[in-house]
N, C-alpha and C. Protein backbone atom coordinates (compact mmCIF):
# COMPACT_ATOMS: atom_id res chain seq x y z
N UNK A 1 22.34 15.73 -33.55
CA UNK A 1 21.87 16.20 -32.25
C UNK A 1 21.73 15.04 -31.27
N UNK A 2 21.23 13.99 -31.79
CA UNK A 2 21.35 12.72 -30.90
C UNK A 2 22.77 12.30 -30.26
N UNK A 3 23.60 12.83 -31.05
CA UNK A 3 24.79 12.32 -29.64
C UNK A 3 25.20 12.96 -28.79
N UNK A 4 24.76 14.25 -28.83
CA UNK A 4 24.82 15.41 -27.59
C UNK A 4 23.50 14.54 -26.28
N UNK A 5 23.23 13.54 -26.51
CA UNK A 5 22.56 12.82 -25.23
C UNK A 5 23.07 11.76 -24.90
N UNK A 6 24.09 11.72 -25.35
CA UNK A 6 25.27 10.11 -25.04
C UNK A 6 26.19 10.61 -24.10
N UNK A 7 26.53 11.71 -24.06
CA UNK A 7 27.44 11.62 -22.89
C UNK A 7 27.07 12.86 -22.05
N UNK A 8 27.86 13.11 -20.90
CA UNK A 8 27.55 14.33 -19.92
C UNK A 8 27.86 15.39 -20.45
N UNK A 9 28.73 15.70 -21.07
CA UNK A 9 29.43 16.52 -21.84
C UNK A 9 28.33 17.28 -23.14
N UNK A 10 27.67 16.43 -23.56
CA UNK A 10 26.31 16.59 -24.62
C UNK A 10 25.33 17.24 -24.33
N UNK A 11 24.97 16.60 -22.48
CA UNK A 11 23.63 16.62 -22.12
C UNK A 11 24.21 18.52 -21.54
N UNK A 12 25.68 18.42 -20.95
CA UNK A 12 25.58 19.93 -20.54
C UNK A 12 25.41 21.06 -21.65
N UNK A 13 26.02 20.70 -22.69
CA UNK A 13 26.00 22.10 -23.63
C UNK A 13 23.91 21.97 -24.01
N UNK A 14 23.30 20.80 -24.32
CA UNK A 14 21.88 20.90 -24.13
C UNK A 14 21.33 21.77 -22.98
N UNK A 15 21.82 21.35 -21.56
CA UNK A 15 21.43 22.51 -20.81
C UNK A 15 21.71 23.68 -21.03
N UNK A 16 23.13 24.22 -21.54
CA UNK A 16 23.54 25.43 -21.45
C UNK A 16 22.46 26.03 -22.81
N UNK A 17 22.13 25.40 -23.74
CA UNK A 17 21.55 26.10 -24.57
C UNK A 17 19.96 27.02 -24.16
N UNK A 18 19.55 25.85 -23.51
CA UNK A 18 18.18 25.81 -23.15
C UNK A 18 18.54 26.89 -21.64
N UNK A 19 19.13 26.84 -21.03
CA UNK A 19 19.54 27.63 -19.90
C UNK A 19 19.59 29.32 -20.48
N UNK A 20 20.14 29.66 -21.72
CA UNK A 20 20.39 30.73 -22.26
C UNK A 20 19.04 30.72 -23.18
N UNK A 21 18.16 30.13 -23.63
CA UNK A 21 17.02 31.18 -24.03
C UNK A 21 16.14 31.28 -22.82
N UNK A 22 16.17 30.37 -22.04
CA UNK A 22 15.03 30.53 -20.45
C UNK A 22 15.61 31.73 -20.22
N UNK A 23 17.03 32.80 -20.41
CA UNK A 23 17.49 33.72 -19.25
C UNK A 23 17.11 34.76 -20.83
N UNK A 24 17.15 34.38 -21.82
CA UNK A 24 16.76 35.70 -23.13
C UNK A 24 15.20 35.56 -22.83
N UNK A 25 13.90 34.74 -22.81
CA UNK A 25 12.54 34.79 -22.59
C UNK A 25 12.35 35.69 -21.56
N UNK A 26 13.07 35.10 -20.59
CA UNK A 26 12.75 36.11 -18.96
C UNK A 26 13.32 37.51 -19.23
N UNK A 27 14.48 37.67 -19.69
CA UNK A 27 14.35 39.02 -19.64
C UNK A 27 13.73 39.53 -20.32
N UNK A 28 13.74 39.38 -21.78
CA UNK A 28 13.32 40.25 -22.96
C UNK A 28 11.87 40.22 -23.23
N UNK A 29 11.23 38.96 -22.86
CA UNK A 29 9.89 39.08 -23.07
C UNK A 29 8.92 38.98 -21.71
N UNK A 30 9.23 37.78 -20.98
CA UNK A 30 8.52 37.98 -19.81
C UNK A 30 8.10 39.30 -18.84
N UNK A 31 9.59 39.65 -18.59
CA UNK A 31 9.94 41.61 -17.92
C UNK A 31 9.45 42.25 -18.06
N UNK A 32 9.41 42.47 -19.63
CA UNK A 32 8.53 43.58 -20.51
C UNK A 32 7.26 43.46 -20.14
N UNK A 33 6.86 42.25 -20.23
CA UNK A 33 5.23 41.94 -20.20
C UNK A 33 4.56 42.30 -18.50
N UNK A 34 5.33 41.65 -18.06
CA UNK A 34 5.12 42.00 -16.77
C UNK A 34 4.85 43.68 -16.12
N UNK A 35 5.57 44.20 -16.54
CA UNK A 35 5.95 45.74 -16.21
C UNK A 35 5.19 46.30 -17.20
N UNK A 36 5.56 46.29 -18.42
CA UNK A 36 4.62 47.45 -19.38
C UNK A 36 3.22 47.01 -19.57
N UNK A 37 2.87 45.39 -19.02
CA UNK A 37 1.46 45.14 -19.87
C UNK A 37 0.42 44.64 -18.35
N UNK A 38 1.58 44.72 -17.10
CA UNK A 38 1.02 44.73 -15.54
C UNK A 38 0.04 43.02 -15.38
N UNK A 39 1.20 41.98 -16.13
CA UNK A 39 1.00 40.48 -16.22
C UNK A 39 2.00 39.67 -15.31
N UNK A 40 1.78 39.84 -14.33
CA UNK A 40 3.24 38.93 -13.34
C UNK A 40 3.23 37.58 -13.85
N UNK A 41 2.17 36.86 -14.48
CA UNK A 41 2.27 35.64 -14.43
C UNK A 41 3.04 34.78 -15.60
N UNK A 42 3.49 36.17 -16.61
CA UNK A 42 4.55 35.69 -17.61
C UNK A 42 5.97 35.52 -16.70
N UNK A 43 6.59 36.66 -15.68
CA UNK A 43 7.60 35.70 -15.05
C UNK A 43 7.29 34.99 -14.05
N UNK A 44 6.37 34.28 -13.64
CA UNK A 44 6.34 33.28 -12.31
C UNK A 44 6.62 32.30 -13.55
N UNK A 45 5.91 31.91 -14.87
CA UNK A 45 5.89 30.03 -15.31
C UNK A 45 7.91 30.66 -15.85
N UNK A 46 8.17 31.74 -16.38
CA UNK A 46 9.47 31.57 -17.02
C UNK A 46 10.36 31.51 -16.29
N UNK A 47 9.89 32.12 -15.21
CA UNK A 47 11.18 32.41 -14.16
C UNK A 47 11.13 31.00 -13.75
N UNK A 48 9.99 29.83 -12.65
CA UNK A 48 10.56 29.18 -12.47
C UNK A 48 11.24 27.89 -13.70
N UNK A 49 10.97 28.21 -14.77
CA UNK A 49 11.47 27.13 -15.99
C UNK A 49 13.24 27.56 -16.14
N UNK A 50 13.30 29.09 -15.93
CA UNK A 50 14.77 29.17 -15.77
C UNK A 50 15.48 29.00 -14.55
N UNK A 51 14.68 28.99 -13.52
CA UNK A 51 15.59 28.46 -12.26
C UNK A 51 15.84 27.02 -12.21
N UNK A 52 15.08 26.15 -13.15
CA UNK A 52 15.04 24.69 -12.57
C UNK A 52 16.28 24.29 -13.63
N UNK A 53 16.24 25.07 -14.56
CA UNK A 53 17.57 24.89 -16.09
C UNK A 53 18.37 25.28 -15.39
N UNK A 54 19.09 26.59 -14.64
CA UNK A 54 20.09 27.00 -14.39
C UNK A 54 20.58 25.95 -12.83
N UNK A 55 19.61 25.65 -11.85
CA UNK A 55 20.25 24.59 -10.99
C UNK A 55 20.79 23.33 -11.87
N UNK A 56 20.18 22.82 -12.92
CA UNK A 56 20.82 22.01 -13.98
C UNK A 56 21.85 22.32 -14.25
N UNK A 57 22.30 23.31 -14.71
CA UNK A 57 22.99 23.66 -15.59
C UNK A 57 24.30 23.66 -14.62
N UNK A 58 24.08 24.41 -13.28
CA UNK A 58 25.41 24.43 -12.54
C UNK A 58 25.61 23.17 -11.73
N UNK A 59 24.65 22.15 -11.68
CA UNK A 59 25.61 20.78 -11.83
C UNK A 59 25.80 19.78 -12.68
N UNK A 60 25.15 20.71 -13.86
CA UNK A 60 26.26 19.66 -14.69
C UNK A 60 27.65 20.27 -14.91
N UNK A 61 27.84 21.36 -15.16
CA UNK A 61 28.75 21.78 -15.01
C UNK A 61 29.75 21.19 -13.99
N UNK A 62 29.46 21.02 -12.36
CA UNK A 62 30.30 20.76 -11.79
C UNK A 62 30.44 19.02 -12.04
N UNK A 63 29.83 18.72 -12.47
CA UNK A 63 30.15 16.85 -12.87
C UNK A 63 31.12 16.96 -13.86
N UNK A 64 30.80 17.39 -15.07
CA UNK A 64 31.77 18.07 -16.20
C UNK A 64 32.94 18.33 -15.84
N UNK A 65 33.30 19.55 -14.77
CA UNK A 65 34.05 20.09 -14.27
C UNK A 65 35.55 18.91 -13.44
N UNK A 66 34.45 17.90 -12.79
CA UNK A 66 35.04 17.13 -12.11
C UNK A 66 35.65 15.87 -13.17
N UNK A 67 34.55 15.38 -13.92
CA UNK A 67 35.44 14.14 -15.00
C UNK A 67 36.53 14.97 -15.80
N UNK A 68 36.23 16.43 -16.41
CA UNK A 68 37.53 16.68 -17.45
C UNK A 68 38.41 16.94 -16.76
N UNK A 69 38.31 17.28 -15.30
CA UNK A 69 39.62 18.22 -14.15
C UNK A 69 39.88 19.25 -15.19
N UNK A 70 38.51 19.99 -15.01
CA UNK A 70 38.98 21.52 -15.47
C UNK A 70 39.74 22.40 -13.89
N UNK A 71 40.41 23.79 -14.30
CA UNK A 71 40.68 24.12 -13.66
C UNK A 71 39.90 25.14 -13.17
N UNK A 72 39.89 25.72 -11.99
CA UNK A 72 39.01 26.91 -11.22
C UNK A 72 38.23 28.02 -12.20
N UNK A 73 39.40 28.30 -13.38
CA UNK A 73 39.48 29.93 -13.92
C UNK A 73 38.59 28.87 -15.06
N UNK A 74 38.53 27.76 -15.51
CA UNK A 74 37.31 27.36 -16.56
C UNK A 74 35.92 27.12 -15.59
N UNK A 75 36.04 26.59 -14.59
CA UNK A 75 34.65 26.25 -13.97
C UNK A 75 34.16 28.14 -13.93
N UNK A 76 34.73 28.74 -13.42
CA UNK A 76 34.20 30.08 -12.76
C UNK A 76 33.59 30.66 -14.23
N UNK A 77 34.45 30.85 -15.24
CA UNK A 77 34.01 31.56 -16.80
C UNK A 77 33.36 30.34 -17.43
N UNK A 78 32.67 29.13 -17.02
CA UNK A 78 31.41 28.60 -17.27
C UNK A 78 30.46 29.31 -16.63
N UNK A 79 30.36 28.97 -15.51
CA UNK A 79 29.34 29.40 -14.13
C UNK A 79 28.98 30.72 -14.74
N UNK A 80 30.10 32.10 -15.02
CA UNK A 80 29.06 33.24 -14.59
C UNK A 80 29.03 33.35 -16.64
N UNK A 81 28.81 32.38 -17.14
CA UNK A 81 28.15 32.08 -18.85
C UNK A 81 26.70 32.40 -18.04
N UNK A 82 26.27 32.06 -17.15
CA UNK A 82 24.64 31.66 -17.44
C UNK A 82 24.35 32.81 -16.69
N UNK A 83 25.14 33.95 -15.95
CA UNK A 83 24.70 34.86 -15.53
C UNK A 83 24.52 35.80 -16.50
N UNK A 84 24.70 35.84 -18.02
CA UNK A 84 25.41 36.46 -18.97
C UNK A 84 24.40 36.80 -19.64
N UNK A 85 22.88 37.05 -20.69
CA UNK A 85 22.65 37.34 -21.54
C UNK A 85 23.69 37.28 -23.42
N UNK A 86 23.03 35.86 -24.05
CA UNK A 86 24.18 35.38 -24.72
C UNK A 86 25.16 34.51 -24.42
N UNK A 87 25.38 34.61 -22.62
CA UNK A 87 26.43 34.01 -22.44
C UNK A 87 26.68 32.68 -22.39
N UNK A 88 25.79 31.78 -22.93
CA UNK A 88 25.90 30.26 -22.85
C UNK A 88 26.04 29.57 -24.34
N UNK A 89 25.69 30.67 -24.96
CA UNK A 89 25.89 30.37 -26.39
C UNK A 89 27.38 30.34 -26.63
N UNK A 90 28.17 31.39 -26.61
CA UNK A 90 29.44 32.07 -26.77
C UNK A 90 29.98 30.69 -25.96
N UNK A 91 30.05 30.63 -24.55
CA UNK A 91 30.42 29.64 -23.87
C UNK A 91 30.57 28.08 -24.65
N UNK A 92 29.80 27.42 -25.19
CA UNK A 92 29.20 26.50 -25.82
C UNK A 92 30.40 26.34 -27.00
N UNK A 93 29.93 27.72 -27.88
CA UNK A 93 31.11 27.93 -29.02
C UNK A 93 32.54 27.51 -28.70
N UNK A 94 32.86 28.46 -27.65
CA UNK A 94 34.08 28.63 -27.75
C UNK A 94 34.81 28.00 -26.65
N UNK A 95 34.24 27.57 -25.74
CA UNK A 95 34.89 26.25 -24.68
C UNK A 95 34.46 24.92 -24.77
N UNK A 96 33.19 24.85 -24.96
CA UNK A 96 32.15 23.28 -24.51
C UNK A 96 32.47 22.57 -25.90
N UNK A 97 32.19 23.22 -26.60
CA UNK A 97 32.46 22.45 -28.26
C UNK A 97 33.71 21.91 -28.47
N UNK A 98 34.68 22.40 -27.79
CA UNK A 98 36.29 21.87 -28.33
C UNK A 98 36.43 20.87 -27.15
N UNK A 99 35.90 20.81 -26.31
CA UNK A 99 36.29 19.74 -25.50
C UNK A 99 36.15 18.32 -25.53
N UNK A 100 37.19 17.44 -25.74
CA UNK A 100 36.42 16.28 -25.76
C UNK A 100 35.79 15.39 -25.13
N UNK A 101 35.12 14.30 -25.84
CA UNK A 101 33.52 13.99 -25.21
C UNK A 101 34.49 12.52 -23.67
């Protein structure tokens, strides 16, 4: 796990991970709580912990984006990964992992 903080490439799939349970907490547990148990203050701390990951997340991406010269159709099916439920995991798997560092 320590060399996923050596390069940009490391530190993004770290965001993307952490980006995708901040967006599984907020929905699945914060939401709930909020609405069925009438607690707003479970999404104000999650929500802003996932907004400050996901502005992370979409520039590292575009730094990423810019050293590998990915093309449009990979930046865009990164980007809407974090709109996704799951989707940063899958992302991670099956694009971020094969790329090299």
């Amino acid at each position: 796990m320590n060399h996923l903080f050596k390069t940009h490439l490391g530190r993004l799939r770290i965001i993307a991970l952490l980006e995708g349970w901040s967006l599984l907490l907020l929905l699945f547990i914060a939401m709930p709580v909020k609405y069925v148990m009438g607690i707003p203050e479970a999404t104000q701390a999650i929500g802003l912990i996932h907004g400050v990951l996901f502005v992370l997340f979409v520039f590292a991406t575009l730094i990423i984006s810019v050293l590998q010269k990915w093309n449009l159709g990979t930046v865009f099916v990164v980007m809407v990964s974090s709109f996704v439920p799951f989707g940063t995991f899958y992302i991670d798997r099956k694009v971020l992992r094969k790329l090299p560092c």
